[in-house]
N, C-alpha and C. Protein backbone atom coordinates (compact mmCIF):
# COMPACT_ATOMS: atom_id res chain seq x y z
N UNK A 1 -19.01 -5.14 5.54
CA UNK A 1 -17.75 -5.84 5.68
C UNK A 1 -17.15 -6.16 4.31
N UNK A 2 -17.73 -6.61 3.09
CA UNK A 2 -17.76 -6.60 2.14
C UNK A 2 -17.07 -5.88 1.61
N UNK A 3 -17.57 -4.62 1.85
CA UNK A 3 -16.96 -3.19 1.28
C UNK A 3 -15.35 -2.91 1.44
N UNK A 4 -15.34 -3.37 3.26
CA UNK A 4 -14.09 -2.99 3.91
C UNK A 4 -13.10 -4.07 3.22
N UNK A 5 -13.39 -5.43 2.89
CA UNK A 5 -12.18 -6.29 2.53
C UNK A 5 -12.19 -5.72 1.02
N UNK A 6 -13.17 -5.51 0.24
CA UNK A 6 -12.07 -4.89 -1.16
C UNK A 6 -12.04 -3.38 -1.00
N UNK A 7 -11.98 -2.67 -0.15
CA UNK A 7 -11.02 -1.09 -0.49
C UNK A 7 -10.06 -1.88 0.18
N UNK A 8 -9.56 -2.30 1.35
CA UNK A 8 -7.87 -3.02 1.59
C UNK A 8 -7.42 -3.27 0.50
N UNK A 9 -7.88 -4.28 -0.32
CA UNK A 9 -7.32 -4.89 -1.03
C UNK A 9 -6.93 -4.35 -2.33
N UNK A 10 -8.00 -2.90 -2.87
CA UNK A 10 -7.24 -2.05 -3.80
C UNK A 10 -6.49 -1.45 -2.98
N UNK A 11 -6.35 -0.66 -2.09
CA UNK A 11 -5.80 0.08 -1.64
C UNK A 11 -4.43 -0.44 -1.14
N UNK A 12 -4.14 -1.36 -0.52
CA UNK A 12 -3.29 -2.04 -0.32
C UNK A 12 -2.49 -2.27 -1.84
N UNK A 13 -2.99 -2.97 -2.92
CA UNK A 13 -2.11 -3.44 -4.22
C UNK A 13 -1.89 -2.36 -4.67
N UNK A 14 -2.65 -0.81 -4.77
CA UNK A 14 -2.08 0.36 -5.44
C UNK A 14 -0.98 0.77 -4.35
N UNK A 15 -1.13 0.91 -3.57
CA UNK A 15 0.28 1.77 -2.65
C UNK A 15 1.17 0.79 -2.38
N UNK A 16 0.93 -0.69 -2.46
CA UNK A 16 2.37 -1.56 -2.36
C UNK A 16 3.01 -1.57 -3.68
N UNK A 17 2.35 -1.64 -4.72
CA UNK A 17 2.66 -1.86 -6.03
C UNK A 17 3.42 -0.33 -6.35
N UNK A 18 2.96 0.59 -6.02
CA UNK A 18 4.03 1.67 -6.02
C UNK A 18 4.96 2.11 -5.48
N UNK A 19 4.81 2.03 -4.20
CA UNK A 19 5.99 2.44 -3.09
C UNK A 19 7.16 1.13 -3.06
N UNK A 20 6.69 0.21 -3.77
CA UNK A 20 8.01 -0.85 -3.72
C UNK A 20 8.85 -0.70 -5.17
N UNK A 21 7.84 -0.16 -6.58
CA UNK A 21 8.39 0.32 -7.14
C UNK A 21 9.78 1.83 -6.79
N UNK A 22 9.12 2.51 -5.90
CA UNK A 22 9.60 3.40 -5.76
C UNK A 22 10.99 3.53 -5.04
N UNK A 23 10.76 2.36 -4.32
CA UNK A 23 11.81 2.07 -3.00
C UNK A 23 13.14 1.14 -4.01
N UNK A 24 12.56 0.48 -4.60
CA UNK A 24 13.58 -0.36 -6.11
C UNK A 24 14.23 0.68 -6.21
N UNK A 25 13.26 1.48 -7.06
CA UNK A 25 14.15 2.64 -7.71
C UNK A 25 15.13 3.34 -6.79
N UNK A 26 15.15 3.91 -5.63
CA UNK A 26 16.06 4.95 -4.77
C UNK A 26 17.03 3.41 -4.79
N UNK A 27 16.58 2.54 -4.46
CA UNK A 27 17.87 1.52 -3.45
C UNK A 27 18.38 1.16 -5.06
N UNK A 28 18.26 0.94 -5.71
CA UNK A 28 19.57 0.49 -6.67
C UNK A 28 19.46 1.07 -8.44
N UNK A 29 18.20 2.12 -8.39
CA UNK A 29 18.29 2.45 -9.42
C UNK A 29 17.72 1.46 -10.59
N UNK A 30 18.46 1.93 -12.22
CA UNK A 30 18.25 1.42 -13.19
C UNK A 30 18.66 0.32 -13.62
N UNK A 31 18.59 -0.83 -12.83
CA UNK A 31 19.57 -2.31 -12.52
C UNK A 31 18.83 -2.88 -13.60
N UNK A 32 19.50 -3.91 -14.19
CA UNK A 32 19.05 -4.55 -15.29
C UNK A 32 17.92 -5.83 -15.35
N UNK A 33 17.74 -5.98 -13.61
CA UNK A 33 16.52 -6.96 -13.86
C UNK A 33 15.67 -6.12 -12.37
N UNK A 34 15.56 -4.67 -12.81
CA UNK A 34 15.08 -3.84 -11.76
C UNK A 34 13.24 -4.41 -12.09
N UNK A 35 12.89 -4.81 -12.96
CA UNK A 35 11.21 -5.26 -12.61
C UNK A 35 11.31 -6.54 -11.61
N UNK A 36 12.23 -7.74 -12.12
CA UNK A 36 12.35 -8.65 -11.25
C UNK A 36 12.38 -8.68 -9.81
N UNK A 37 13.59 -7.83 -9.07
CA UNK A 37 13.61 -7.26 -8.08
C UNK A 37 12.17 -6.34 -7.25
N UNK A 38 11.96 -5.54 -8.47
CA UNK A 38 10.65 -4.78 -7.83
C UNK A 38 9.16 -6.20 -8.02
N UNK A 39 9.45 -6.86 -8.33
CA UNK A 39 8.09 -7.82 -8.03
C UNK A 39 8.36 -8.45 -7.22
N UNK A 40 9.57 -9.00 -6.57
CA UNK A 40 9.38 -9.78 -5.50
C UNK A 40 9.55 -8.89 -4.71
N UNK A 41 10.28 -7.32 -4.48
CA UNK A 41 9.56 -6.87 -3.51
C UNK A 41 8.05 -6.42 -2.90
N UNK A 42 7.04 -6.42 -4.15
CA UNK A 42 5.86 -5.83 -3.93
C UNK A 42 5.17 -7.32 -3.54
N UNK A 43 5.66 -8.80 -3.95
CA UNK A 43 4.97 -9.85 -3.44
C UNK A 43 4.99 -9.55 -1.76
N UNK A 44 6.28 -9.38 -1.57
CA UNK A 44 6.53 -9.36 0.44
C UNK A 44 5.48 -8.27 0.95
N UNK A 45 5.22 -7.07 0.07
CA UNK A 45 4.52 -6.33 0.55
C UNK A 45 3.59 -5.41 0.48
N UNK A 46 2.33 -6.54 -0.55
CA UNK A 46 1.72 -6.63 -0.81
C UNK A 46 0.53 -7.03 0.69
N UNK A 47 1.07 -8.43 0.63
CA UNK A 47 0.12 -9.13 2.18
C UNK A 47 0.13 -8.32 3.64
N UNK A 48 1.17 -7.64 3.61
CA UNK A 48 1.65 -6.61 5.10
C UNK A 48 0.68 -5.71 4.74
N UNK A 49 0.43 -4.98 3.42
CA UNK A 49 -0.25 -3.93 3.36
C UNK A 49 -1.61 -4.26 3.39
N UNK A 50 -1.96 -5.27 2.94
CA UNK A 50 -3.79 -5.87 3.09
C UNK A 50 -3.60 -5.65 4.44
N UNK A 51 -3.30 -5.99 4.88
CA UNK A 51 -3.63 -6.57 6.61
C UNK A 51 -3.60 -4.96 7.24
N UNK A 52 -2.82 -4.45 7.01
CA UNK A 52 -2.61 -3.23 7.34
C UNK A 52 -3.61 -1.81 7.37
N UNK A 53 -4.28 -1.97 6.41
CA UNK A 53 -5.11 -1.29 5.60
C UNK A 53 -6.33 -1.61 6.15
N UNK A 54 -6.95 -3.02 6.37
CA UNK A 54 -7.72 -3.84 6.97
C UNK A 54 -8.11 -3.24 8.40
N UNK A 55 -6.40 -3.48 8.99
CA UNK A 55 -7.25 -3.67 10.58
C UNK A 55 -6.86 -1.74 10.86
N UNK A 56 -6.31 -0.92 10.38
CA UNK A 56 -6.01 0.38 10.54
C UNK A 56 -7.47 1.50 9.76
N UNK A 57 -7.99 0.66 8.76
CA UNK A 57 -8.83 1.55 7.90
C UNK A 57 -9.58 2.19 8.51
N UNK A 58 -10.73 1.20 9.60
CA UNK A 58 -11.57 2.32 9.84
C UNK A 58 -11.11 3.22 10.79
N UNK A 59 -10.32 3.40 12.19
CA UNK A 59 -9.67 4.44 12.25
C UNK A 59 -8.67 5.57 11.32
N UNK A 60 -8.32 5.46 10.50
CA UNK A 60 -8.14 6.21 9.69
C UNK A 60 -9.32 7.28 8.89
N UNK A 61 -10.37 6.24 8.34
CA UNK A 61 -11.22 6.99 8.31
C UNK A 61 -11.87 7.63 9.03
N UNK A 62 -12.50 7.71 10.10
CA UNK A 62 -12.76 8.43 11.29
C UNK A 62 -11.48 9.62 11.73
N UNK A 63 -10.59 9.53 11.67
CA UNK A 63 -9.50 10.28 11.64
C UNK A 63 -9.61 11.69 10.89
N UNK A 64 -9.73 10.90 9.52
CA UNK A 64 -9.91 11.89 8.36
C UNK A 64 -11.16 12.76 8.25
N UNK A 65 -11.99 11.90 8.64
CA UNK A 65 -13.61 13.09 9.21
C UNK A 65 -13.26 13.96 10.11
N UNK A 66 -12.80 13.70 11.23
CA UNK A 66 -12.49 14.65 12.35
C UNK A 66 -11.80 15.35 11.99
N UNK A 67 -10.51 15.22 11.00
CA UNK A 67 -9.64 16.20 10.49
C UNK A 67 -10.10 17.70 9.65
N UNK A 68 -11.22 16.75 8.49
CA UNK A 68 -11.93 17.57 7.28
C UNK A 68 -12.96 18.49 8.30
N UNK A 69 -13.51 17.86 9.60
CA UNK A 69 -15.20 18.74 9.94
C UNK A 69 -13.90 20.19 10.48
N UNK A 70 -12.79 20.40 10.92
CA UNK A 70 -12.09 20.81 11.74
C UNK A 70 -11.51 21.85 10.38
N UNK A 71 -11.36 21.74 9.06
CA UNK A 71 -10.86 22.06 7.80
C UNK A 71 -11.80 23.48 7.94
């Protein structure tokens, strides 16, 4: 269980921390307080993605086995 609450929790802060960067960037570009903006978006969704990651992980992983034995 251990295990499972910190991969969420990297996994969650690397793909929120990027995709909200990313989403900044398309929705308004090179705005002049574009980090500001992109941190309070990655605060909102940051916590959605723990949780997310959490209660979705181990089906996913199991997913991804069945996918790879099938590869």
């Amino acid at each position: 269980m251990k295990h499972r609450i910190i991969f969420a929790i990297l996994m969650s802060f690397t793909l929120s921390l990027i995709m909200s960067a990313w989403v900044t960037y398309v929705n308004i570009g090179t705005h002049p307080d574009f980090v500001g903006i992109w941190m309070h978006a990655w605060l909102l969704a940051w916590p959605a993605a723990g949780i997310i990651a959490f209660i979705s992980g181990p089906f996913i992983h199991k997913l991804a086995h069945r996918i790879a034995e099938k590869i």
